[in-house]
PDB file of N, CA and C in Angstrom:
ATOM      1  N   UNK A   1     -33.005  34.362 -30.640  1.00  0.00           N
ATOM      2  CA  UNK A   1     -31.852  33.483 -30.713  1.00  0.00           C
ATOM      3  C   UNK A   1     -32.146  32.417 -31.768  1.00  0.00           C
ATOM      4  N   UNK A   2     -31.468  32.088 -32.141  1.00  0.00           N
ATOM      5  CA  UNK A   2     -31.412  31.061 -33.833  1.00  0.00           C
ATOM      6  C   UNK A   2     -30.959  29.603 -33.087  1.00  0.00           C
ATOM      7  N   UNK A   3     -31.298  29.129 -34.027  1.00  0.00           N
ATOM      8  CA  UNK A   3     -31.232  27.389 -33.933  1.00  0.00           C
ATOM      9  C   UNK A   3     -29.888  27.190 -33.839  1.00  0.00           C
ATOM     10  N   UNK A   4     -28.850  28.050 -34.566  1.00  0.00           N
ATOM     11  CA  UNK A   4     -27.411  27.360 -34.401  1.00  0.00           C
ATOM     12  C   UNK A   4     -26.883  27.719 -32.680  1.00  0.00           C
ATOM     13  N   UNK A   5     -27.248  29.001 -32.486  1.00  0.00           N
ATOM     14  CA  UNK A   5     -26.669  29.719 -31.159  1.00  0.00           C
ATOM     15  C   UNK A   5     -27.259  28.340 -29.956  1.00  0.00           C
ATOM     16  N   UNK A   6     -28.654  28.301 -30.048  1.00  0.00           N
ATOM     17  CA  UNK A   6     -29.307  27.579 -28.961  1.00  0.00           C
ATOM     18  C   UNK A   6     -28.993  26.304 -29.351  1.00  0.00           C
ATOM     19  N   UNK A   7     -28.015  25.390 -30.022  1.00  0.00           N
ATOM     20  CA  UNK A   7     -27.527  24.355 -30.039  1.00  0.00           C
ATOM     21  C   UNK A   7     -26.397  24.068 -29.414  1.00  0.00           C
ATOM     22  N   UNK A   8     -25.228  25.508 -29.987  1.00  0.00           N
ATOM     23  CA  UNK A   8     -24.315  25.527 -29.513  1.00  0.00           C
ATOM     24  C   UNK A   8     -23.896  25.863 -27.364  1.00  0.00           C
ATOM     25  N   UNK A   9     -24.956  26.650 -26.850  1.00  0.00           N
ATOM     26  CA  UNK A   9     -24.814  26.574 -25.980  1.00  0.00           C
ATOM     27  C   UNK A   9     -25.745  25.405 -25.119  1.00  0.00           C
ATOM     28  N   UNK A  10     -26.442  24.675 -25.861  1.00  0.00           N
ATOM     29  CA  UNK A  10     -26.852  23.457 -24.998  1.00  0.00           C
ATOM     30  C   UNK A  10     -25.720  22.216 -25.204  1.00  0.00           C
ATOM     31  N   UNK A  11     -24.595  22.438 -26.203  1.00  0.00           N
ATOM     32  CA  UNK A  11     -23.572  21.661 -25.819  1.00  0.00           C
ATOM     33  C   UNK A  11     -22.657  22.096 -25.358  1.00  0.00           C
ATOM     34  N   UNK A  12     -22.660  23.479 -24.892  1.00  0.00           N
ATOM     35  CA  UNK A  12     -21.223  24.065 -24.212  1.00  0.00           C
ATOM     36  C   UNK A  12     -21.973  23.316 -22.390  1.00  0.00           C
ATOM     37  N   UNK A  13     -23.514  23.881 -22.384  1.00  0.00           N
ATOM     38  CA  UNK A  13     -24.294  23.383 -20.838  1.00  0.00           C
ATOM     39  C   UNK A  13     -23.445  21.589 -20.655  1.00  0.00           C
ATOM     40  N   UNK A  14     -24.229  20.853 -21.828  1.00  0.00           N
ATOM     41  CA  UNK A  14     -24.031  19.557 -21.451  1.00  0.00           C
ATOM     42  C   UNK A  14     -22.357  19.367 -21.286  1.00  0.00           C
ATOM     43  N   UNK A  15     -21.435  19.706 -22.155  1.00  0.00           N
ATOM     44  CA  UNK A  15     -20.183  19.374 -21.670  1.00  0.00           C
ATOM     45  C   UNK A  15     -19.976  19.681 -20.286  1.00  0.00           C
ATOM     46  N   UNK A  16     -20.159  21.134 -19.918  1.00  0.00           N
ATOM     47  CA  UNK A  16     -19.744  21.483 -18.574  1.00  0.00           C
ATOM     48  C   UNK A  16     -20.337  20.504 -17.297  1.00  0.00           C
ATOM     49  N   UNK A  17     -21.813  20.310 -17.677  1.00  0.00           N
ATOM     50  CA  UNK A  17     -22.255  19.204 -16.428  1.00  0.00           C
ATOM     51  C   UNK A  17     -22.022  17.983 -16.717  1.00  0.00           C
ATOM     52  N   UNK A  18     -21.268  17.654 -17.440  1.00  0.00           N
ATOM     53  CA  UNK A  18     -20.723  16.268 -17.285  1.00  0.00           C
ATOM     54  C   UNK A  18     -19.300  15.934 -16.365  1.00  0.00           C
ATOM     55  N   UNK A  19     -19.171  16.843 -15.837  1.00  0.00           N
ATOM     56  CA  UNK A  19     -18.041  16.323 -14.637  1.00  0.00           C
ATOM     57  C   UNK A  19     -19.206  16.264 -13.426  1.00  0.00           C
ATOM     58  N   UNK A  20     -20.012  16.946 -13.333  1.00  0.00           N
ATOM     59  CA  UNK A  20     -20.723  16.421 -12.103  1.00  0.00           C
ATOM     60  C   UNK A  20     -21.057  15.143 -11.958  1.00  0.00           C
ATOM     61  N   UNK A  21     -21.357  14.209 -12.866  1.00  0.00           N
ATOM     62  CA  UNK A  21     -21.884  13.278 -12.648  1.00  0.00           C
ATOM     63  C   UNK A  21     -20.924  11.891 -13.017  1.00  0.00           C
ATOM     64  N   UNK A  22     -19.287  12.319 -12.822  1.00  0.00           N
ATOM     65  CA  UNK A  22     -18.260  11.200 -13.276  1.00  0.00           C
ATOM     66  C   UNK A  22     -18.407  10.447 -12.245  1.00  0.00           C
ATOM     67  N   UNK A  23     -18.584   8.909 -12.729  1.00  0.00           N
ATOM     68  CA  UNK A  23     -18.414   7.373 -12.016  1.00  0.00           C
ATOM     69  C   UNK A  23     -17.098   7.499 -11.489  1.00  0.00           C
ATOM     70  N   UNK A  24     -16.996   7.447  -9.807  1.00  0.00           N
ATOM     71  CA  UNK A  24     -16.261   6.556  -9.070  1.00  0.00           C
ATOM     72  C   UNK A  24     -15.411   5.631  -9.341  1.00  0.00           C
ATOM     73  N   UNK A  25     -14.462   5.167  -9.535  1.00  0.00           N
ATOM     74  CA  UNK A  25     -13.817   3.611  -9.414  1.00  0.00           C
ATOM     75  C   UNK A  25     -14.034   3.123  -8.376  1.00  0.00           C
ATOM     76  N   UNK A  26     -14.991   1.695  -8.349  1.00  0.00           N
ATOM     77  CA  UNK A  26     -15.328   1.455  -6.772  1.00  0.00           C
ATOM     78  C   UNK A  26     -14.144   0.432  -6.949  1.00  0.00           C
ATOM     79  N   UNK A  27     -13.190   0.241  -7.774  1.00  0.00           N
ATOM     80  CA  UNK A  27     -12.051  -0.574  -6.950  1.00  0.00           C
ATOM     81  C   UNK A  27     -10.622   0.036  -6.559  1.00  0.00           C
ATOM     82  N   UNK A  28     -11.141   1.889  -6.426  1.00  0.00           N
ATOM     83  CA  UNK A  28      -9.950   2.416  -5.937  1.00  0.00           C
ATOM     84  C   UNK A  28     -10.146   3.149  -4.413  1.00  0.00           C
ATOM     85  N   UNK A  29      -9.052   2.665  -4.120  1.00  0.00           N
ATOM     86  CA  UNK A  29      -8.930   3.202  -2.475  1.00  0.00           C
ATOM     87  C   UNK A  29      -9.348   4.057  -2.516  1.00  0.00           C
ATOM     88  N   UNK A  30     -10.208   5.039  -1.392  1.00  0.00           N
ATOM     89  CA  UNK A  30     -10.614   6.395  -1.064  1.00  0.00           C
ATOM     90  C   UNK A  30      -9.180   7.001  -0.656  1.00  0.00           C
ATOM     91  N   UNK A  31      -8.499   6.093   0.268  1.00  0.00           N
ATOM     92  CA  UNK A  31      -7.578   6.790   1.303  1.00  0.00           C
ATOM     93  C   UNK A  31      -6.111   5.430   1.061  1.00  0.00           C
ATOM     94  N   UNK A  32      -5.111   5.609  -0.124  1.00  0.00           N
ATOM     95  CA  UNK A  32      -4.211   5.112  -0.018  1.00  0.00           C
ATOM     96  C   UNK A  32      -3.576   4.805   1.598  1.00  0.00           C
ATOM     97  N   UNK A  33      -3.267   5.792   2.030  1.00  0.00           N
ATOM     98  CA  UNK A  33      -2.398   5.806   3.135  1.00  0.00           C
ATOM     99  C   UNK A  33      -3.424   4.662   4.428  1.00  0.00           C
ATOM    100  N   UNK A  34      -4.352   4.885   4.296  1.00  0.00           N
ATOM    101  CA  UNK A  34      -4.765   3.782   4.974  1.00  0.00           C
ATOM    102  C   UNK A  34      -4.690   2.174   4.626  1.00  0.00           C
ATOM    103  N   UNK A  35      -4.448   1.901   3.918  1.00  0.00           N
ATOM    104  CA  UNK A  35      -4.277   0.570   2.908  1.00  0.00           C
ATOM    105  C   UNK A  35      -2.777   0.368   3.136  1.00  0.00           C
ATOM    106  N   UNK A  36      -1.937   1.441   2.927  1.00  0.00           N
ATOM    107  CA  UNK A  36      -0.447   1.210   2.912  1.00  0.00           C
ATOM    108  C   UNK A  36       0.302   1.930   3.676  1.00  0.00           C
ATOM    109  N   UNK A  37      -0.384   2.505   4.632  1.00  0.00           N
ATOM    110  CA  UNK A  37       0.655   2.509   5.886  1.00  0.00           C
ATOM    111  C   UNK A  37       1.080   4.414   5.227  1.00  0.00           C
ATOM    112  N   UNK A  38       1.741   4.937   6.805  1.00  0.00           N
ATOM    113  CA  UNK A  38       2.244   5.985   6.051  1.00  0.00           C
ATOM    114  C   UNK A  38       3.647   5.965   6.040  1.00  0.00           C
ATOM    115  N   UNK A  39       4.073   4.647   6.166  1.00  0.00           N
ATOM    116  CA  UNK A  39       5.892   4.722   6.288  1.00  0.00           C
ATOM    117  C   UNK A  39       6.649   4.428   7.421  1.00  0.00           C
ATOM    118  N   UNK A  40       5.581   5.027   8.046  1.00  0.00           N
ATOM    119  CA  UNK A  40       6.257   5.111   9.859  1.00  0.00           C
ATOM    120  C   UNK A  40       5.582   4.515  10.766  1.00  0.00           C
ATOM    121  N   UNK A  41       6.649   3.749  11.670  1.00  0.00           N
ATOM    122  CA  UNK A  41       5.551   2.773  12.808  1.00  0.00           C
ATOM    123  C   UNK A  41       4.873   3.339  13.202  1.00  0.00           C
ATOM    124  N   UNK A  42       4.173   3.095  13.859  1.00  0.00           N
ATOM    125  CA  UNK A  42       2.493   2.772  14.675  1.00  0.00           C
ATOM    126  C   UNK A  42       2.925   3.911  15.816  1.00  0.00           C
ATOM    127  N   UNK A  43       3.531   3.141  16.847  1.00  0.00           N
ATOM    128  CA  UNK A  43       4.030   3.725  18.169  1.00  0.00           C
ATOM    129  C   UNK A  43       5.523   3.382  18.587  1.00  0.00           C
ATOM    130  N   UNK A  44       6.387   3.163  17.635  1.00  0.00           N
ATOM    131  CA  UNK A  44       7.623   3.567  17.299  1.00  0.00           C
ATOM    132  C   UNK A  44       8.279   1.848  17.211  1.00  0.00           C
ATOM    133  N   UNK A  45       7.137   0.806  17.175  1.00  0.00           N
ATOM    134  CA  UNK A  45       7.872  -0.908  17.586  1.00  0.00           C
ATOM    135  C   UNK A  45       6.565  -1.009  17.055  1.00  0.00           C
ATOM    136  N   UNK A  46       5.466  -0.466  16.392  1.00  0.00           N
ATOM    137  CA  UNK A  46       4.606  -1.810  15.275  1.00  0.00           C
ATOM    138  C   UNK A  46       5.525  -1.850  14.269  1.00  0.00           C
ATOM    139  N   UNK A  47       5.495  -2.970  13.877  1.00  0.00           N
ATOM    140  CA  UNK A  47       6.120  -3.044  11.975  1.00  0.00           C
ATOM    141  C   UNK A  47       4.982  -4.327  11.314  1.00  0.00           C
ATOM    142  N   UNK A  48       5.142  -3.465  10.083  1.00  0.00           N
ATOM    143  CA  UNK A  48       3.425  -4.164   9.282  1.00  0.00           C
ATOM    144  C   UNK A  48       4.274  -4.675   8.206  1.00  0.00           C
ATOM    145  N   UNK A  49       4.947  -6.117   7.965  1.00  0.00           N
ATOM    146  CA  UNK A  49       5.148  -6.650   6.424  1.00  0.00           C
ATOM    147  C   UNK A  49       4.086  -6.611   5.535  1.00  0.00           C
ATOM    148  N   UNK A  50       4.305  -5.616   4.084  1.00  0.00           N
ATOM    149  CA  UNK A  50       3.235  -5.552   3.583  1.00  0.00           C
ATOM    150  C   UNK A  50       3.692  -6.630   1.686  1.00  0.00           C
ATOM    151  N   UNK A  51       4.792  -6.528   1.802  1.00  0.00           N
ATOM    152  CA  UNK A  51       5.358  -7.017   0.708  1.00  0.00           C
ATOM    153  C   UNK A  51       6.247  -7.829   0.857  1.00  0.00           C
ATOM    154  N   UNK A  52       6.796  -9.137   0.129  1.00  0.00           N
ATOM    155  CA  UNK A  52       8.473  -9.233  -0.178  1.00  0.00           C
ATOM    156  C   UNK A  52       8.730  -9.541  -1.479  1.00  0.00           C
ATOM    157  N   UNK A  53       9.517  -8.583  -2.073  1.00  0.00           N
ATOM    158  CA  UNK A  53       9.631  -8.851  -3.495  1.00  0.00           C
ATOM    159  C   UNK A  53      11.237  -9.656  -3.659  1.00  0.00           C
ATOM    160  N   UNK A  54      11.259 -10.800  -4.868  1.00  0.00           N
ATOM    161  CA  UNK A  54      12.423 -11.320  -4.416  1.00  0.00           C
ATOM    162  C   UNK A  54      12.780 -11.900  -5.826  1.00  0.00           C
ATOM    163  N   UNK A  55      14.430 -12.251  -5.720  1.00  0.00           N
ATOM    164  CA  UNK A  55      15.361 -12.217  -7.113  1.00  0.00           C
ATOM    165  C   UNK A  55      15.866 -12.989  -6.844  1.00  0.00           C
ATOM    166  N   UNK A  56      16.734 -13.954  -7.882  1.00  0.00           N
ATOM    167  CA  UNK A  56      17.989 -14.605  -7.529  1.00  0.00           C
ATOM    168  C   UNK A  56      19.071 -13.656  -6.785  1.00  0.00           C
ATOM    169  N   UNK A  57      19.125 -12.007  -7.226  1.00  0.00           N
ATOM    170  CA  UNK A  57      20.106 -11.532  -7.140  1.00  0.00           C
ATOM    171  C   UNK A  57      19.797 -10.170  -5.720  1.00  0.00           C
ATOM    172  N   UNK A  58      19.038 -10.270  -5.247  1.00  0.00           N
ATOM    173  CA  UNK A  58      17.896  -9.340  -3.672  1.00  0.00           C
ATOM    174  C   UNK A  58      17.200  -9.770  -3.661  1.00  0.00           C
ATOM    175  N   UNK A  59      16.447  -9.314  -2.422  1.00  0.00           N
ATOM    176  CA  UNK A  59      15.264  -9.500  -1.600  1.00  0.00           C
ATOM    177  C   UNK A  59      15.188  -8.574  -1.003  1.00  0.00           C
ATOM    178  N   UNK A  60      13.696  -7.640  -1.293  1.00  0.00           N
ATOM    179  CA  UNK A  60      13.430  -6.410  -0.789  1.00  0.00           C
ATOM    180  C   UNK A  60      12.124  -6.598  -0.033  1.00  0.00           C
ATOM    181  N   UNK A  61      11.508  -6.558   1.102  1.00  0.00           N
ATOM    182  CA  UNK A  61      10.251  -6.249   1.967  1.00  0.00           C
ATOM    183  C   UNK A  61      10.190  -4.951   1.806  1.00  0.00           C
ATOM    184  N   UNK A  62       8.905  -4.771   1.741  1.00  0.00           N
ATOM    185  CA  UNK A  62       8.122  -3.501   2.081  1.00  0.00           C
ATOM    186  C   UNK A  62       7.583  -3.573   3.844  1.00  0.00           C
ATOM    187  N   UNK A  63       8.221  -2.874   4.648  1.00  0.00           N
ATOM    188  CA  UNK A  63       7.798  -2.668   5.836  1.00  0.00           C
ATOM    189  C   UNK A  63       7.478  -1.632   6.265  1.00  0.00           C
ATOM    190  N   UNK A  64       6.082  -1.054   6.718  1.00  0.00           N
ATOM    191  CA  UNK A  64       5.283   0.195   6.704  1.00  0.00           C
ATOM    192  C   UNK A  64       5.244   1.144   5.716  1.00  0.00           C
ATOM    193  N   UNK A  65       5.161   0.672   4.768  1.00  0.00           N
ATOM    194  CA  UNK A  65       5.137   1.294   3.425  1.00  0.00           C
ATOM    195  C   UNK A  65       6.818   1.769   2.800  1.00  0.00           C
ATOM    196  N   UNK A  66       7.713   1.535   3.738  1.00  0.00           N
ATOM    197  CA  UNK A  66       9.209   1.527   3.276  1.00  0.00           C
ATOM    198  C   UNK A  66       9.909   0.433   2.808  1.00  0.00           C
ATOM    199  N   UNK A  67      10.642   0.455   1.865  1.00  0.00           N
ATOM    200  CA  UNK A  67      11.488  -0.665   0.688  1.00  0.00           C
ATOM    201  C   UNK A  67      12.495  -0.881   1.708  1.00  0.00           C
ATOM    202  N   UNK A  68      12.949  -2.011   2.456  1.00  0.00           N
ATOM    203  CA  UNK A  68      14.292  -2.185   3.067  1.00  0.00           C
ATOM    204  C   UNK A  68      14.815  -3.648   2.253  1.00  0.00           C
ATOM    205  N   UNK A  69      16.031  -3.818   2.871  1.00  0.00           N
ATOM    206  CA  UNK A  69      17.084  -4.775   2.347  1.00  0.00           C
ATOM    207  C   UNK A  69      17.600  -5.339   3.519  1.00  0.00           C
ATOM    208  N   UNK A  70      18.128  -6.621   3.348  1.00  0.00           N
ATOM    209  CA  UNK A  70      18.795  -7.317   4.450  1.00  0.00           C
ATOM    210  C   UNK A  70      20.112  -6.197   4.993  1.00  0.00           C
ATOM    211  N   UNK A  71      19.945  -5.730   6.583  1.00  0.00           N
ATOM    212  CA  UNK A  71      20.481  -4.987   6.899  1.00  0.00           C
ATOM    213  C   UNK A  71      20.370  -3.585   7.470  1.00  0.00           C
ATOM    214  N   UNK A  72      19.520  -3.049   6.543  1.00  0.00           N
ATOM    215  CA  UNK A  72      18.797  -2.190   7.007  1.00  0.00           C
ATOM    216  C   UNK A  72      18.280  -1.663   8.091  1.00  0.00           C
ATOM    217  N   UNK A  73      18.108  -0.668   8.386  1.00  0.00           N
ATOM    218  CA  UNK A  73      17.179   0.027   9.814  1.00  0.00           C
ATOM    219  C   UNK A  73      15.719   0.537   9.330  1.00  0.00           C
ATOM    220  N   UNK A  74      14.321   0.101  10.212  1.00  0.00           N
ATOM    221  CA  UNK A  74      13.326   0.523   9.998  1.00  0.00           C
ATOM    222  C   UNK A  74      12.785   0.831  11.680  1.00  0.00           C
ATOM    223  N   UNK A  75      13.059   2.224  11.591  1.00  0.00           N
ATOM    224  CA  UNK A  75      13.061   2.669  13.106  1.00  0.00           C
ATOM    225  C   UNK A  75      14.183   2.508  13.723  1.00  0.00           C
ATOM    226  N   UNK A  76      13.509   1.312  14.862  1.00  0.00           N
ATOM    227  CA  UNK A  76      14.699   0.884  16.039  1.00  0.00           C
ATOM    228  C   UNK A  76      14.681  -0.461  15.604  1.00  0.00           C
ATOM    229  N   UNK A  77      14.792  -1.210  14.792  1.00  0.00           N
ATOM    230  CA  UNK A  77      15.218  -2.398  14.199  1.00  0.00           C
ATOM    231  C   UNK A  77      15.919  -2.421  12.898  1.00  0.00           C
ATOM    232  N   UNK A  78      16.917  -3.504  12.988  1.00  0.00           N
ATOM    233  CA  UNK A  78      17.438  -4.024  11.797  1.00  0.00           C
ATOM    234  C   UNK A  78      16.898  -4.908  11.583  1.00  0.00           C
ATOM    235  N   UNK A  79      16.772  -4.956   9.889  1.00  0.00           N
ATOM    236  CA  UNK A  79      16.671  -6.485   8.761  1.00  0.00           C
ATOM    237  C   UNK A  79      17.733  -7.343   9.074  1.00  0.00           C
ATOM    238  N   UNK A  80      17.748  -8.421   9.644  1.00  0.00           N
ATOM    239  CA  UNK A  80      18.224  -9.045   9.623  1.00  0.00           C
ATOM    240  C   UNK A  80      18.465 -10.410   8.372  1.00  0.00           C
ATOM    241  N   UNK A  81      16.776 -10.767   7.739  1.00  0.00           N
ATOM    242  CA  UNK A  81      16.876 -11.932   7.317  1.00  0.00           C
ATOM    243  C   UNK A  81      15.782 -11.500   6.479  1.00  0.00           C
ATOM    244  N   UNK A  82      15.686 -11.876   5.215  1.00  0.00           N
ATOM    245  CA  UNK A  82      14.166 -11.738   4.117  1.00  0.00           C
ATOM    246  C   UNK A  82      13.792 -12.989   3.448  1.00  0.00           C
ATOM    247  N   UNK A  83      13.084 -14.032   4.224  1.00  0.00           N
ATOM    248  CA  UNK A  83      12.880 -15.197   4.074  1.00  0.00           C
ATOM    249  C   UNK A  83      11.732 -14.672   2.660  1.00  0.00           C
ATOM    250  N   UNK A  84      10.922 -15.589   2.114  1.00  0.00           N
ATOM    251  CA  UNK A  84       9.923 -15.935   1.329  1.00  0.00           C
ATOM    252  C   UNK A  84       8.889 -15.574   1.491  1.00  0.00           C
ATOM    253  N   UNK A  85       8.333 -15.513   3.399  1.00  0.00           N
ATOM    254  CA  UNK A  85       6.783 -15.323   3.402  1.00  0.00           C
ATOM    255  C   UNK A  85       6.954 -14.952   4.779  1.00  0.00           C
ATOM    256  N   UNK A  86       8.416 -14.136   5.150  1.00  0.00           N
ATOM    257  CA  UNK A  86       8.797 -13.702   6.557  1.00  0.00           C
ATOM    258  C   UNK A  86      10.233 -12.497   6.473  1.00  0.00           C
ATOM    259  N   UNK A  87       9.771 -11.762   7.710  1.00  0.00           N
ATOM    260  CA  UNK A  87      11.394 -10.944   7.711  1.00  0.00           C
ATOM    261  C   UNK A  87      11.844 -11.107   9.541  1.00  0.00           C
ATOM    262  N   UNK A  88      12.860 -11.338   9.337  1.00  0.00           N
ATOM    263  CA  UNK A  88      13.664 -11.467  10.912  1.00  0.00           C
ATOM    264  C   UNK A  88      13.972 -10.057  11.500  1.00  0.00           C
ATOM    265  N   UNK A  89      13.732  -9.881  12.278  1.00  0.00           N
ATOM    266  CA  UNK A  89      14.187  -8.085  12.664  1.00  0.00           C
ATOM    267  C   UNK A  89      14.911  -8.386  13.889  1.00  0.00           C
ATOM    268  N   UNK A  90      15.862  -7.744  14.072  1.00  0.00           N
ATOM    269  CA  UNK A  90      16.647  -7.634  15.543  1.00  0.00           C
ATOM    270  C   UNK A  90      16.442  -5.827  15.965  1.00  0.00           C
ATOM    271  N   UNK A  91      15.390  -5.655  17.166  1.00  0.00           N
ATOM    272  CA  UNK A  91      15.571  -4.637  17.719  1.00  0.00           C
ATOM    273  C   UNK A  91      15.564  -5.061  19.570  1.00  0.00           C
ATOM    274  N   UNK A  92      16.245  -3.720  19.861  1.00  0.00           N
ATOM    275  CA  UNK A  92      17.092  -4.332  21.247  1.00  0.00           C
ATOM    276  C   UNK A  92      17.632  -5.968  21.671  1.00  0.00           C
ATOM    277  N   UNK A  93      18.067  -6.197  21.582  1.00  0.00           N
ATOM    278  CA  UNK A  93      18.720  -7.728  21.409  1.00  0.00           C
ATOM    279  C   UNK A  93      17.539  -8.375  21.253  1.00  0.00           C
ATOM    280  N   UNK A  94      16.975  -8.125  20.846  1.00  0.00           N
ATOM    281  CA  UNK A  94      15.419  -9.097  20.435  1.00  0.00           C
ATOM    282  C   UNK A  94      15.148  -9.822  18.868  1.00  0.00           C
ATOM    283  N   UNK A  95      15.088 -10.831  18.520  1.00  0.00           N
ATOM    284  CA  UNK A  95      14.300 -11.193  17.028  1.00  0.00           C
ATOM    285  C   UNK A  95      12.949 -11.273  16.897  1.00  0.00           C
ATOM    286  N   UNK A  96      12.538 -10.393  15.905  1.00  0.00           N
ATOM    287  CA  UNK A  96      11.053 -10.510  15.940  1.00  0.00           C
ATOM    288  C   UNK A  96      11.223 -10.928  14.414  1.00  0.00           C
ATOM    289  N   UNK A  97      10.024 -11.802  14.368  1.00  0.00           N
ATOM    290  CA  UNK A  97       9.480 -12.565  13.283  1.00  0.00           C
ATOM    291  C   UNK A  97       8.049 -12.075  12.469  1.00  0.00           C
ATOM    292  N   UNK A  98       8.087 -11.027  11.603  1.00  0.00           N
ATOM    293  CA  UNK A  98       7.244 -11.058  10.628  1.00  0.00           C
ATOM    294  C   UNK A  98       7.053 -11.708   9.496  1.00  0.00           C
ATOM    295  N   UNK A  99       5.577 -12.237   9.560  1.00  0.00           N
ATOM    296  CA  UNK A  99       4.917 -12.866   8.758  1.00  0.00           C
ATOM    297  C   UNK A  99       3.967 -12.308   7.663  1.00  0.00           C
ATOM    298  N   UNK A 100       4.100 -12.340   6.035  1.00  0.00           N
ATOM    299  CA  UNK A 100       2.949 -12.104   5.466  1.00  0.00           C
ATOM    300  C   UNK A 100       1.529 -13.182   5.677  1.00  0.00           C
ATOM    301  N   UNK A 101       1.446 -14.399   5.811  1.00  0.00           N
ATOM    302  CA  UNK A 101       0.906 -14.957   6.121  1.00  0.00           C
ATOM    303  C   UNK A 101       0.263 -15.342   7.641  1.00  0.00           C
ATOM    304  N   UNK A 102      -0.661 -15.982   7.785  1.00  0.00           N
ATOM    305  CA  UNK A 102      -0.468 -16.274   9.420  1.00  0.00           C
ATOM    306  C   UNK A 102       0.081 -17.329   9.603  1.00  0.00           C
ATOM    307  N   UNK A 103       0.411 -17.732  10.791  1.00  0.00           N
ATOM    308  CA  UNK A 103       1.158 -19.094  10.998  1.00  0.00           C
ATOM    309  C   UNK A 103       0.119 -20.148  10.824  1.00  0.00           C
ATOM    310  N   UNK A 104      -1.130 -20.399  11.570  1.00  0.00           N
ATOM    311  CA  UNK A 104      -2.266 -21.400  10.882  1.00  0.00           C
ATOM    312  C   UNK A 104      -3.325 -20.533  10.163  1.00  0.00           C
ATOM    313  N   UNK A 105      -2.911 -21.270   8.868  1.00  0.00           N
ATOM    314  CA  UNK A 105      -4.390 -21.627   7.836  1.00  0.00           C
ATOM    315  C   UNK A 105      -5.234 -22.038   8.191  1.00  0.00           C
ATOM    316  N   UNK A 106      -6.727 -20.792   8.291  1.00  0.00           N
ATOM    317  CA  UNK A 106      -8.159 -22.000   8.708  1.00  0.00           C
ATOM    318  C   UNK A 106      -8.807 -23.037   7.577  1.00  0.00           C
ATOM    319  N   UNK A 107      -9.108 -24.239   7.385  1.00  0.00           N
ATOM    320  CA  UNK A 107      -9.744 -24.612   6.208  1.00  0.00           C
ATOM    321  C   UNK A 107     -10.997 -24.763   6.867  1.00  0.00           C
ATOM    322  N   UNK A 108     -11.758 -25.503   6.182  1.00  0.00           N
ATOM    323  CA  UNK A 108     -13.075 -25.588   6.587  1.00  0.00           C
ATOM    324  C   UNK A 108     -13.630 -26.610   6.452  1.00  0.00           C
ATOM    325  N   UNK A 109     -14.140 -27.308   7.841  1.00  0.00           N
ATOM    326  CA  UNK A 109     -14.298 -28.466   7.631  1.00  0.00           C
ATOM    327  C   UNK A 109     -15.385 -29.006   7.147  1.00  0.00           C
TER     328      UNK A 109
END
């Protein structure tokens, strides 16, 4: 075998084993759907505010990984209200109050 042949297949070798050894993104999720929900409540009454995106002209929450609008049904609740850093839900004559935030901030004393 000649110098050109045994060059050419030690770079056909090295290309091919270079997918074995491709770097990770360690700042990407393994498992989206765990991070963002798969859409659908929990046990048919969790709801997870994960977003609220907002306009002069809408206001859209992301609730369990679904885009709703004031009005809307997510499950067995309606949108009622898409505050700033909250969504109002009415299911069975009930208002429930989701928060992206918690209600107390710890600081540190």
């Amino acid at each position: 075998m000649d110098s050109r042949h045994l060059a050419l297949l030690m770079a056909l070798w090295s290309g091919l084993s270079g997918d074995l050894y491709a770097l990770n993104d360690p700042t990407r999720p393994t498992d989206p759907a765990a991070y963002f929900g798969t859409g659908q409540p929990l046990n048919g009454n969790d709801w997870s505010l994960q977003s609220i995106l907002s306009s002069p002209r809408r206001r859209i929450a992301i609730i369990n990984g679904s885009r709703v609008r004031e009005g809307d049904h997510i499950g067995s609740a309606r949108v009622v209200r898409i505050g700033d850093s909250h969504v109002l839900l009415n299911s069975g004559g009930r208002t429930l109050t989701l928060r992206l935030l918690p209600q107390s901030i710890k600081v540190q004393p």
